[in-house]
N, C-alpha and C. Protein backbone atom coordinates (compact mmCIF):
# COMPACT_ATOMS: atom_id res chain seq x y z
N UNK A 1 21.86 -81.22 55.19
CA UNK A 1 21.94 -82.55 55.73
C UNK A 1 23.05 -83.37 55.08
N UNK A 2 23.51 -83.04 53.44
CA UNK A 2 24.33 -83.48 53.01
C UNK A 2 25.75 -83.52 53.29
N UNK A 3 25.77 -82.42 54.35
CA UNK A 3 27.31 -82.38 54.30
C UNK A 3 27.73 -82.49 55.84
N UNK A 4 26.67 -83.08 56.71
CA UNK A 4 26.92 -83.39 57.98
C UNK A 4 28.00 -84.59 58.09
N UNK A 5 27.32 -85.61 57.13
CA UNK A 5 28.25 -87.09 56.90
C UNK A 5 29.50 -86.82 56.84
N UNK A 6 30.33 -85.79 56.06
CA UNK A 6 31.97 -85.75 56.34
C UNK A 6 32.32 -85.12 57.19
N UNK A 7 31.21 -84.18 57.57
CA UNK A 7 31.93 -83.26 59.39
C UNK A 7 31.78 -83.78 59.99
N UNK A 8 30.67 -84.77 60.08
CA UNK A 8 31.15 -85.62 61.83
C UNK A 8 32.23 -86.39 61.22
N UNK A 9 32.27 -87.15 60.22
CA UNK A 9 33.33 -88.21 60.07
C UNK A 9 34.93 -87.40 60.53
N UNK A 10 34.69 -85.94 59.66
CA UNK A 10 35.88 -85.15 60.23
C UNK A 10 36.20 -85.23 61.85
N UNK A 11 34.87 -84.79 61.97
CA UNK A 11 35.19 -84.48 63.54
C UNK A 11 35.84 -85.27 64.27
N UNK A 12 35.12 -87.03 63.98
CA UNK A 12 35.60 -88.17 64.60
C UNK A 12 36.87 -88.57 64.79
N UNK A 13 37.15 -88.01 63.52
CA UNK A 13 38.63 -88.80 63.41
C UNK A 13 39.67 -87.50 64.12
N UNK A 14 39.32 -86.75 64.00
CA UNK A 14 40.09 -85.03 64.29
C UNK A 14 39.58 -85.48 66.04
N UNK A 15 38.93 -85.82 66.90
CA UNK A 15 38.63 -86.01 68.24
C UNK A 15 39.47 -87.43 68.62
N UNK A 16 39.53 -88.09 67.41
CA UNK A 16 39.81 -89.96 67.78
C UNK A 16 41.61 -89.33 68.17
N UNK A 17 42.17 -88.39 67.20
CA UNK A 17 43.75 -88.32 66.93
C UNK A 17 43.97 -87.51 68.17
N UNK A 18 43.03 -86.64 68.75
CA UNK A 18 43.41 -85.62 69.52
C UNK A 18 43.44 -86.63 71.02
N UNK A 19 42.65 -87.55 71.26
CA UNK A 19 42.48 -88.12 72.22
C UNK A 19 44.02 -89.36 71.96
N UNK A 20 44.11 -89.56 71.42
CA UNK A 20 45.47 -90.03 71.08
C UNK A 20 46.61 -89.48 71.42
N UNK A 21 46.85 -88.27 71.08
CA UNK A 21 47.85 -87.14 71.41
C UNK A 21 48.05 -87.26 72.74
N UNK A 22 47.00 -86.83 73.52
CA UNK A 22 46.41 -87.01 74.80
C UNK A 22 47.14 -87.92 75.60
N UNK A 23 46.90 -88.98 75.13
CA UNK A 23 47.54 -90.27 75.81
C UNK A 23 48.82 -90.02 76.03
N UNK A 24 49.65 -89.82 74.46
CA UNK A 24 50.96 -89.91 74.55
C UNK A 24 51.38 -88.72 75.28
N UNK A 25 50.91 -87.27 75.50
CA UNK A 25 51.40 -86.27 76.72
C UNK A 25 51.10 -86.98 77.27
N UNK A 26 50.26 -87.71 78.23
CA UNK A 26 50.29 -88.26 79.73
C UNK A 26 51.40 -88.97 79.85
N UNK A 27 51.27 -89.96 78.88
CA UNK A 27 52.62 -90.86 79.60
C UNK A 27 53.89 -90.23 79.58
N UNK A 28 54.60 -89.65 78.21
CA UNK A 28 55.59 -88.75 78.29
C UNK A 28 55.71 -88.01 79.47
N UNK A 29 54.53 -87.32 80.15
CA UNK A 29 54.47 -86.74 81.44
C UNK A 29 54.83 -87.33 82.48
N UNK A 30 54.18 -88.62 82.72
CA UNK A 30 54.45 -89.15 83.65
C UNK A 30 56.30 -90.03 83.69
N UNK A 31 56.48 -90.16 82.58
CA UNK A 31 57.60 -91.13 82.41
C UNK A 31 58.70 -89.58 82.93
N UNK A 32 58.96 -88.40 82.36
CA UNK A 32 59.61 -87.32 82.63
C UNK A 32 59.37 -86.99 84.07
N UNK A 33 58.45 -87.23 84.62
CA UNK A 33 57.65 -86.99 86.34
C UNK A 33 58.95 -87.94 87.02
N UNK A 34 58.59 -88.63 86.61
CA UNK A 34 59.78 -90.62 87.07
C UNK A 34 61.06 -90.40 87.33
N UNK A 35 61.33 -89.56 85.53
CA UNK A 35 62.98 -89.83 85.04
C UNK A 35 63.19 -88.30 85.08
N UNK A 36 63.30 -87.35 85.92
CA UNK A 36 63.27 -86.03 85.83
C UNK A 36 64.64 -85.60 85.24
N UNK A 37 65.57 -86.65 85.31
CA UNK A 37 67.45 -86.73 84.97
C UNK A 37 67.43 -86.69 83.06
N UNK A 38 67.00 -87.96 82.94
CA UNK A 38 66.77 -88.05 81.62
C UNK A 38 65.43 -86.97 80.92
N UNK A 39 64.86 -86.64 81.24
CA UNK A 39 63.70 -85.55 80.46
C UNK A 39 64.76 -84.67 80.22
N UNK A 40 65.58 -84.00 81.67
CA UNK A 40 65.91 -82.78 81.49
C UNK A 40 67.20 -82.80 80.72
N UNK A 41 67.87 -84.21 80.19
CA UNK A 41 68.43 -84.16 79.52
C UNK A 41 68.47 -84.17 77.77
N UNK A 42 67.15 -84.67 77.65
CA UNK A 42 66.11 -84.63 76.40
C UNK A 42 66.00 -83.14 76.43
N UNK A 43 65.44 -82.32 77.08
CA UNK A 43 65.29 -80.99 76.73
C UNK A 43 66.89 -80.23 76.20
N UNK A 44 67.72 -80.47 76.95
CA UNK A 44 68.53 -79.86 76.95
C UNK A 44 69.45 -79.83 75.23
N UNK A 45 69.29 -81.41 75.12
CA UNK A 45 69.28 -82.33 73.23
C UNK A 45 68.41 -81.70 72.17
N UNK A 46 67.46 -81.48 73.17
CA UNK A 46 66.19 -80.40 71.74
C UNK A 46 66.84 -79.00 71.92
N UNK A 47 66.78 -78.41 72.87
CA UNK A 47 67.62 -77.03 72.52
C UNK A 47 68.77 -76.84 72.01
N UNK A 48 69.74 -77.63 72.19
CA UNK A 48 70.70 -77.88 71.26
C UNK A 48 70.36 -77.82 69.84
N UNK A 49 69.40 -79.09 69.19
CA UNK A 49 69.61 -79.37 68.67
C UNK A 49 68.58 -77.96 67.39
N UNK A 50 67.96 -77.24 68.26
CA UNK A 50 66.87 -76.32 67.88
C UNK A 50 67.66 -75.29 67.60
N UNK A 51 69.03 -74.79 68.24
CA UNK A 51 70.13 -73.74 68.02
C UNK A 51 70.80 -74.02 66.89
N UNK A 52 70.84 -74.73 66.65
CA UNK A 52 72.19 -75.70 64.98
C UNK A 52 70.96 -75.08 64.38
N UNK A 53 69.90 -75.77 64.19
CA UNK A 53 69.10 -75.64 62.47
C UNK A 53 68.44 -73.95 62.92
N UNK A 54 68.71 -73.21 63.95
CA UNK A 54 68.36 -71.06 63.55
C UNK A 54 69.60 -71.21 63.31
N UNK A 55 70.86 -72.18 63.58
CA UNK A 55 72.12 -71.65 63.19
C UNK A 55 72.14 -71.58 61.38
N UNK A 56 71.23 -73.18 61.25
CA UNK A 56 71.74 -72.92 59.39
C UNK A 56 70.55 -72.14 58.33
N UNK A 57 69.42 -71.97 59.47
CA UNK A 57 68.65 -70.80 58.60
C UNK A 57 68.84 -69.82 58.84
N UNK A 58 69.94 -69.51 59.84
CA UNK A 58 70.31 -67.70 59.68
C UNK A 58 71.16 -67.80 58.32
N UNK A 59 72.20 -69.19 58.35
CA UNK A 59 73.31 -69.23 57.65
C UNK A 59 72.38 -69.18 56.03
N UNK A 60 71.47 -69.65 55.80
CA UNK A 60 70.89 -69.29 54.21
C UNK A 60 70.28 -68.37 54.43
N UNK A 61 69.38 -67.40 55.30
CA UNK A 61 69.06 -66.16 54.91
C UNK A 61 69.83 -64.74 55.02
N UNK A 62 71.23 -65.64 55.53
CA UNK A 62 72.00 -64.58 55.53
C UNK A 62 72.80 -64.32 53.77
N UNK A 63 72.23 -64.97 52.68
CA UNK A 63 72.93 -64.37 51.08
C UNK A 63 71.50 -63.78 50.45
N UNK A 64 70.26 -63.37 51.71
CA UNK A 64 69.16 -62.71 51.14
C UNK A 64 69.76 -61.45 51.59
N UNK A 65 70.37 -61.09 52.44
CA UNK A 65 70.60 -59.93 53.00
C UNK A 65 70.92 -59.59 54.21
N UNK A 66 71.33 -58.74 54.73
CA UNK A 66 71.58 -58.66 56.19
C UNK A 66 72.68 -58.99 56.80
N UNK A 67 73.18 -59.08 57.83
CA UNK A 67 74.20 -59.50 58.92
C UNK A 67 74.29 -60.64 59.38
N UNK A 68 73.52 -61.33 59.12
CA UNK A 68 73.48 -62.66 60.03
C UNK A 68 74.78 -63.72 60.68
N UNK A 69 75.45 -62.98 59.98
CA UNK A 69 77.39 -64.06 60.15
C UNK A 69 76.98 -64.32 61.70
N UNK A 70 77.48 -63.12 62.35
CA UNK A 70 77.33 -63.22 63.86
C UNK A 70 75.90 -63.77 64.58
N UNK A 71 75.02 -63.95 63.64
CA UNK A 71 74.28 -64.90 65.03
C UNK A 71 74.66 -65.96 64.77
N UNK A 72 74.52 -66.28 63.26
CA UNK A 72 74.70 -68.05 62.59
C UNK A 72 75.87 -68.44 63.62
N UNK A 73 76.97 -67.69 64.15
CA UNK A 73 78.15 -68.26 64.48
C UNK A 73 77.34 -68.45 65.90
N UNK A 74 76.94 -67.39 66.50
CA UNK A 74 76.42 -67.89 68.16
C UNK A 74 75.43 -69.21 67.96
N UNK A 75 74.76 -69.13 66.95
CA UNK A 75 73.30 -70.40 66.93
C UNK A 75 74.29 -71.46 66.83
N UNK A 76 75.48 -71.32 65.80
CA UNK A 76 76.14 -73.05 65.79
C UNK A 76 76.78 -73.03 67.05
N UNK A 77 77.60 -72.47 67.30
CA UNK A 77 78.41 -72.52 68.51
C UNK A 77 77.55 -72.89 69.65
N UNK A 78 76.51 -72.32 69.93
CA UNK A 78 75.49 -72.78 71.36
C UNK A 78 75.02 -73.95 70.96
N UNK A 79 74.39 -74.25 69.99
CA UNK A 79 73.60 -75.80 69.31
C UNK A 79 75.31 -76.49 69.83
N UNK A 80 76.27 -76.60 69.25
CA UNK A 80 77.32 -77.13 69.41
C UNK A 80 77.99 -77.71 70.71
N UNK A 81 77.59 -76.66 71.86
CA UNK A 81 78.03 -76.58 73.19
C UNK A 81 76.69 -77.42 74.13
N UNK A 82 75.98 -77.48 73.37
CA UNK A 82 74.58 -77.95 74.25
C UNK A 82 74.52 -79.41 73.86
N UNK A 83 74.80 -79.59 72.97
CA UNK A 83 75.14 -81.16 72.41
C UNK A 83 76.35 -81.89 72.84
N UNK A 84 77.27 -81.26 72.86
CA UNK A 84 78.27 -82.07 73.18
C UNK A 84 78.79 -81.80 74.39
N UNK A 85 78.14 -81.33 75.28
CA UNK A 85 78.36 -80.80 76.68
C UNK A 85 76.62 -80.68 77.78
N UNK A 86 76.23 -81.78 77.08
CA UNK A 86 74.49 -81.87 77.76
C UNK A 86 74.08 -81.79 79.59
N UNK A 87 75.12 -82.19 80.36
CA UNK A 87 75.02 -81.57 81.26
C UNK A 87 75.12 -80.61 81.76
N UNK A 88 75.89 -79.93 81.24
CA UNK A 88 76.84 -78.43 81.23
C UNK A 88 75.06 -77.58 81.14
N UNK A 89 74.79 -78.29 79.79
CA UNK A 89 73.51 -77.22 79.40
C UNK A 89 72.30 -77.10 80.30
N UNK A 90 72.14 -78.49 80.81
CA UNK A 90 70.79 -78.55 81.85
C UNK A 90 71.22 -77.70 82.79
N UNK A 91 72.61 -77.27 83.30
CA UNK A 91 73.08 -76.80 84.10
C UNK A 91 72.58 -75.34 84.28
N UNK A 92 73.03 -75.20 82.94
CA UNK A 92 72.38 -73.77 82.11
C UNK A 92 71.50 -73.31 82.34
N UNK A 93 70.65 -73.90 81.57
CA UNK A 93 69.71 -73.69 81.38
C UNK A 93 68.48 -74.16 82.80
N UNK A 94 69.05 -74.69 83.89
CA UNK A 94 68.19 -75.07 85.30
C UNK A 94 68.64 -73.48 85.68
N UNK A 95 69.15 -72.52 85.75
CA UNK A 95 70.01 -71.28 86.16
C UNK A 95 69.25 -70.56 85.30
N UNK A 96 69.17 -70.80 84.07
CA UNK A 96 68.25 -69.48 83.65
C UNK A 96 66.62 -69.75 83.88
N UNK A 97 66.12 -71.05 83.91
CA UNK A 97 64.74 -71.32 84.49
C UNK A 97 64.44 -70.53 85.71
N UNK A 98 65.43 -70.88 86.87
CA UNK A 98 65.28 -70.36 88.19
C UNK A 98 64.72 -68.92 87.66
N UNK A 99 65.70 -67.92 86.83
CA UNK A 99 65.73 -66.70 86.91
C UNK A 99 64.40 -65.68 86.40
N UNK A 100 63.95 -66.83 85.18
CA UNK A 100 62.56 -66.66 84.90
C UNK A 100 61.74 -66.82 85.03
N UNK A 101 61.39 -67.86 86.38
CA UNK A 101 60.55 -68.27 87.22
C UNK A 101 60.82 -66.65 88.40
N UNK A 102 61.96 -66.50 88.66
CA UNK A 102 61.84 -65.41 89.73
C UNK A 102 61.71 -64.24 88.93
N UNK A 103 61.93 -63.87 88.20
CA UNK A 103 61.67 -62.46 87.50
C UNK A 103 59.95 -62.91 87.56
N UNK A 104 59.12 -64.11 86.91
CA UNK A 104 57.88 -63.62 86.85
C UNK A 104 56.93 -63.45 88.45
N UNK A 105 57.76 -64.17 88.93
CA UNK A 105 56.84 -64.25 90.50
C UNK A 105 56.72 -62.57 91.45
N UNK A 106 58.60 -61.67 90.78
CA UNK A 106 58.42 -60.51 90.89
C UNK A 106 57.25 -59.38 89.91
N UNK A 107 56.77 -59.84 89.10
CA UNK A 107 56.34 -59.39 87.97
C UNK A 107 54.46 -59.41 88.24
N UNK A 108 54.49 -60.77 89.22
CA UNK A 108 52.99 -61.18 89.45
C UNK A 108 52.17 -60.22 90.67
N UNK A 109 53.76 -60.20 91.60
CA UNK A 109 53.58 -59.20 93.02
C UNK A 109 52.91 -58.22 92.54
N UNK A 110 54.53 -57.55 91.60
CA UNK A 110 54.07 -55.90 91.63
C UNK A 110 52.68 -55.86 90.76
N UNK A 111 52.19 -56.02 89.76
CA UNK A 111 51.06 -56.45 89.24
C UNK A 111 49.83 -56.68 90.87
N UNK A 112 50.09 -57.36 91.28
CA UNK A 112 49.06 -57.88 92.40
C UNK A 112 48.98 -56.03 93.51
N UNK A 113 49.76 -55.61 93.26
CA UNK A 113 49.70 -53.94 94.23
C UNK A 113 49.17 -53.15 93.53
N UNK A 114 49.13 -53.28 92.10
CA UNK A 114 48.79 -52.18 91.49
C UNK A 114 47.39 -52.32 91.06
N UNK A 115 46.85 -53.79 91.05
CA UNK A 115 45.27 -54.01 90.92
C UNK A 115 45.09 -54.88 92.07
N UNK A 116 45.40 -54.41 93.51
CA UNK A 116 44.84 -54.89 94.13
C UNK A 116 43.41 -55.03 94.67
N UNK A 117 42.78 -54.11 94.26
CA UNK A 117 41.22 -53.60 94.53
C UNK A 117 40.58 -54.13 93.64
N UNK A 118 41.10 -54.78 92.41
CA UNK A 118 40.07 -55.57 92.09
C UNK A 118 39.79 -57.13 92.15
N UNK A 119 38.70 -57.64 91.42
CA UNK A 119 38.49 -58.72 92.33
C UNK A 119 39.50 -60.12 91.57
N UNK A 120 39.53 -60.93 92.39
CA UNK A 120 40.52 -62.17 92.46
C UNK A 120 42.10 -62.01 92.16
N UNK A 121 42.45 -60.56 92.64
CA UNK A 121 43.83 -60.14 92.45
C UNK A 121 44.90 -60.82 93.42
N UNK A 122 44.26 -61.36 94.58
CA UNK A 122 44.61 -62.17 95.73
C UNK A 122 45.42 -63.62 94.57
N UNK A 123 45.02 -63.94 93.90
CA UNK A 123 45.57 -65.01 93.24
C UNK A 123 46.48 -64.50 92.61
N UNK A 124 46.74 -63.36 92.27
CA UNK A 124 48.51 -63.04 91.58
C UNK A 124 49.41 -62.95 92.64
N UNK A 125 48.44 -62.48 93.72
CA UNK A 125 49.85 -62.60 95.02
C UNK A 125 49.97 -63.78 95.17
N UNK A 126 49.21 -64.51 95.34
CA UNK A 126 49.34 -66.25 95.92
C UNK A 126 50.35 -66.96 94.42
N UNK A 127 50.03 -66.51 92.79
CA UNK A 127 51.52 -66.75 91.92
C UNK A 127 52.42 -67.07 92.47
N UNK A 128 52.62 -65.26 92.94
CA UNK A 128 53.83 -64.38 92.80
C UNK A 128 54.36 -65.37 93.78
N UNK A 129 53.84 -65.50 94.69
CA UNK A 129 54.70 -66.04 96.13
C UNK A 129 55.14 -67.47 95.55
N UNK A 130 54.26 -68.44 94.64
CA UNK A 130 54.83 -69.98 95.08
C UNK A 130 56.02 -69.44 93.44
N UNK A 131 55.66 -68.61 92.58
CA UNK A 131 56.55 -68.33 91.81
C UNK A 131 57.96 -68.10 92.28
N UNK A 132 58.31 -67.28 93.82
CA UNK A 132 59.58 -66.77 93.90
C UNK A 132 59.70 -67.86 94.84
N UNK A 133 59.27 -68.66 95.39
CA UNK A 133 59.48 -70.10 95.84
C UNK A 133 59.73 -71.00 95.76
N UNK A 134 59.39 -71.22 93.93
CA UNK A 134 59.86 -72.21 93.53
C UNK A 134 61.04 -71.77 92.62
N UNK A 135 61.27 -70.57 92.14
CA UNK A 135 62.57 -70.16 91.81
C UNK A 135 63.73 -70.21 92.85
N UNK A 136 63.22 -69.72 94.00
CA UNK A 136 64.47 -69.64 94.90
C UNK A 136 65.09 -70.76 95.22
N UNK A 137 64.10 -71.99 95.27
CA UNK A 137 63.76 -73.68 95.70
C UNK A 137 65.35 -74.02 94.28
N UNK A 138 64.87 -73.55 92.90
CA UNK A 138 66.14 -74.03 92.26
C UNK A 138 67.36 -73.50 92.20
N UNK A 139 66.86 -72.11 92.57
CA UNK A 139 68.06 -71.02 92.14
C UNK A 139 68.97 -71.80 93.78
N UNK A 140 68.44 -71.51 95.02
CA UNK A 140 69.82 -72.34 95.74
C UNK A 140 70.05 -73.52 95.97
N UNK A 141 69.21 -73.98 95.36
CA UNK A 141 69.97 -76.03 94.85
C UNK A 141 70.80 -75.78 94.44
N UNK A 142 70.79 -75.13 92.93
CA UNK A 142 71.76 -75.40 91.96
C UNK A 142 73.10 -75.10 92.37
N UNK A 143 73.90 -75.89 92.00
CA UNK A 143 73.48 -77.57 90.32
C UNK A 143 72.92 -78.10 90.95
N UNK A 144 72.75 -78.65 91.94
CA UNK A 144 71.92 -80.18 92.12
C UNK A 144 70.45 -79.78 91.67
N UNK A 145 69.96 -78.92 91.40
CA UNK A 145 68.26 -78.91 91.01
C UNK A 145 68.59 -79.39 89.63
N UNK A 146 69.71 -79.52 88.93
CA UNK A 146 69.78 -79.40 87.40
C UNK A 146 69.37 -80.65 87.27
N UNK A 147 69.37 -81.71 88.19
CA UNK A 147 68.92 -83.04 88.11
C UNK A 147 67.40 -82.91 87.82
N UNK A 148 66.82 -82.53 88.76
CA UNK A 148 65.53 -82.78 88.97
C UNK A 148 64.31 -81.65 87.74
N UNK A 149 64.88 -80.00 88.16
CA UNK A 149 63.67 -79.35 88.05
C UNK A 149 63.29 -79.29 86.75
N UNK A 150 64.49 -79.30 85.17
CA UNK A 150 63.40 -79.12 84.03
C UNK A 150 62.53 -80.42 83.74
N UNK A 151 63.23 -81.07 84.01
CA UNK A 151 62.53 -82.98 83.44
C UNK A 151 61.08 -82.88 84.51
N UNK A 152 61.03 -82.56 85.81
CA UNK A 152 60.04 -82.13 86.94
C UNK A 152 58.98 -81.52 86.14
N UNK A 153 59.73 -80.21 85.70
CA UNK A 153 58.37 -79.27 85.27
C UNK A 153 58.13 -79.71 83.78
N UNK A 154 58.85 -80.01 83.04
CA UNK A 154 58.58 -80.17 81.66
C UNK A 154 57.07 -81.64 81.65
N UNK A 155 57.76 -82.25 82.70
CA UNK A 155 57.06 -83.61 83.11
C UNK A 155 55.45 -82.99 83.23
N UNK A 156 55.29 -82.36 84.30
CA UNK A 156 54.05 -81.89 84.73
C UNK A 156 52.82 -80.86 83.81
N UNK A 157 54.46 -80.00 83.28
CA UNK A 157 53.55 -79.56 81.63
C UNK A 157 52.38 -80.61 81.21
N UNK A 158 53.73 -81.53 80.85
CA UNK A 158 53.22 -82.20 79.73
C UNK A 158 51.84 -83.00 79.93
N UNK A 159 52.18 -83.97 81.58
CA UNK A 159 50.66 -84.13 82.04
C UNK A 159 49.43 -83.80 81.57
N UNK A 160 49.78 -82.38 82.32
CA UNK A 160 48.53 -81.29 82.18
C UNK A 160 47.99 -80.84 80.61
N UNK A 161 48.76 -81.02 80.25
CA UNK A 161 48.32 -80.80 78.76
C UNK A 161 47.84 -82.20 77.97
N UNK A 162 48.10 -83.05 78.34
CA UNK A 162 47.44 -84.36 77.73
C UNK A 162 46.60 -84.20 78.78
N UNK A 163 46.10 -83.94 79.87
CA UNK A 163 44.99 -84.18 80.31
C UNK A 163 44.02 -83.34 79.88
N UNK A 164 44.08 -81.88 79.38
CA UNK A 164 43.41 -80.93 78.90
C UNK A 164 43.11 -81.23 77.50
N UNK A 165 44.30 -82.10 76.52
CA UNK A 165 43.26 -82.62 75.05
C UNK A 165 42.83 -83.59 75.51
N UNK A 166 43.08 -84.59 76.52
CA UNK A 166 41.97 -85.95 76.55
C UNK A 166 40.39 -85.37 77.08
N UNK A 167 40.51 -84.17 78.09
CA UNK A 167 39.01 -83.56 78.15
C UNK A 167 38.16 -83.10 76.62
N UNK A 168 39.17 -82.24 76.04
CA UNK A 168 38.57 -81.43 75.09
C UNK A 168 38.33 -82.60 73.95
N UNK A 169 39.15 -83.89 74.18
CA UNK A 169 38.53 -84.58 72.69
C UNK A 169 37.43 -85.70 73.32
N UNK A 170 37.32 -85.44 74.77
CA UNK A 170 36.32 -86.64 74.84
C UNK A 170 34.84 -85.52 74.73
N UNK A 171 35.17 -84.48 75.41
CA UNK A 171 33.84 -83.66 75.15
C UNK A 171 33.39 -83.15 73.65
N UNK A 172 34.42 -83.43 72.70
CA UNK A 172 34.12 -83.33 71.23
C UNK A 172 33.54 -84.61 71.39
N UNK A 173 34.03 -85.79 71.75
CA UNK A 173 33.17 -87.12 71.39
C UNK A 173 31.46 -86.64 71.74
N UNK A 174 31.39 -86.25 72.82
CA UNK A 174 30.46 -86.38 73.33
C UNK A 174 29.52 -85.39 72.64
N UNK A 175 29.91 -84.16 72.17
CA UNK A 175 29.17 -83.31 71.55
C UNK A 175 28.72 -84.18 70.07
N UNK A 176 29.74 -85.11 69.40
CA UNK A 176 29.60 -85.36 68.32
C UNK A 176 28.29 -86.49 68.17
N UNK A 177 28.28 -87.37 69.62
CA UNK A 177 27.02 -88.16 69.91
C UNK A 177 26.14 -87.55 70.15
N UNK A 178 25.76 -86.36 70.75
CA UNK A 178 24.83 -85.19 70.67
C UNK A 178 24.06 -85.02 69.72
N UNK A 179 24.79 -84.84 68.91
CA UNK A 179 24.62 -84.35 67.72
C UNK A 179 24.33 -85.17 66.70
N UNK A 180 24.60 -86.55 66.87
CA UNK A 180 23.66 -87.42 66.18
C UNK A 180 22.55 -88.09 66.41
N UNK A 181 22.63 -87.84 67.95
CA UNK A 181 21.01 -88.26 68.18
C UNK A 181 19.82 -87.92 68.27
């Protein structure tokens, strides 16, 4: 009984922060939903800026050992090109989205033939299909999808995922009132 008092207090505050989080994916979601130009240009600033610093931890684990010259030089050089050329990159990188959106929608098909006999396999075909649909949807926009589709999807991520911790921390609330009464 003694040690309930700091696990719920834990809990509370660990449910209070998560429902917090929550919030801020929604709006981030929704504001990226809005500004699909600017998100996808925010993404494009974080990958940049995510290529420079594997550029300077290849560059120090490369006097532990190893080869690393040649990536450190591709990690700065791409961090480099994505920063100071941010449209260029959404550009990019809307072109390699398409491609991995259509490689998986091919990936969901053949998958969907090979267990078709079992049950709810009908939903990898139904994927597969809005998968190579919505790849094809960017792959022949582009460029002009480079406007819209990562800030679009990154947007809708993000939604969905603040809506999935605002469930999971209100049903911790709720378990945690449970549990004290």
């Amino acid at each position: 009984m003694a040690t309930q008092g700091p696990v719920l207090k834990a809990a509370r505050r660990f449910s209070g922060w998560l429902i917090v989080a929550a919030i801020l994916f929604i709006v981030l979601g929704v504001f990226a939903i809005i500004e699909p130009a600017v998100a996808g240009l925010g993404v494009a600033l974080l990958v940049g800026w995510l290529l420079i610093f594997g550029g300077i931890s290849h560059f120090i684990s490369a006097f532990e050992g190893g080869g690393a010259k040649r990536v450190l030089f591709q990690f700065l050089i791409g961090g480099y090109y994505l920063l100071t050329h941010p449209l260029l990159a959404l550009g990019t990188l809307t072109l390699l989205l398409a491609a991995v959106i259509l490689a998986a929608g091919v990936c969901e098909i053949v998958t969907y033939f090979r267990l078709r006999s079992e049950q709810a396999s009908g939903w990898m075909l139904a994927n597969g299909i809005v998968a190579l649909v919505l790849g094809g949807m960017i792959w022949l926009q582009w460029p002009s999808s480079s406007v819209w589709a990562i800030g679009t999807l990154v947007g809708v991520n993000l939604l969905f995922t603040g809506i999935t911790r605002l469930m999971v921390g209100l049903t911790g609330r709720r378990l945690i009132r449970h549990a004290t009464a």
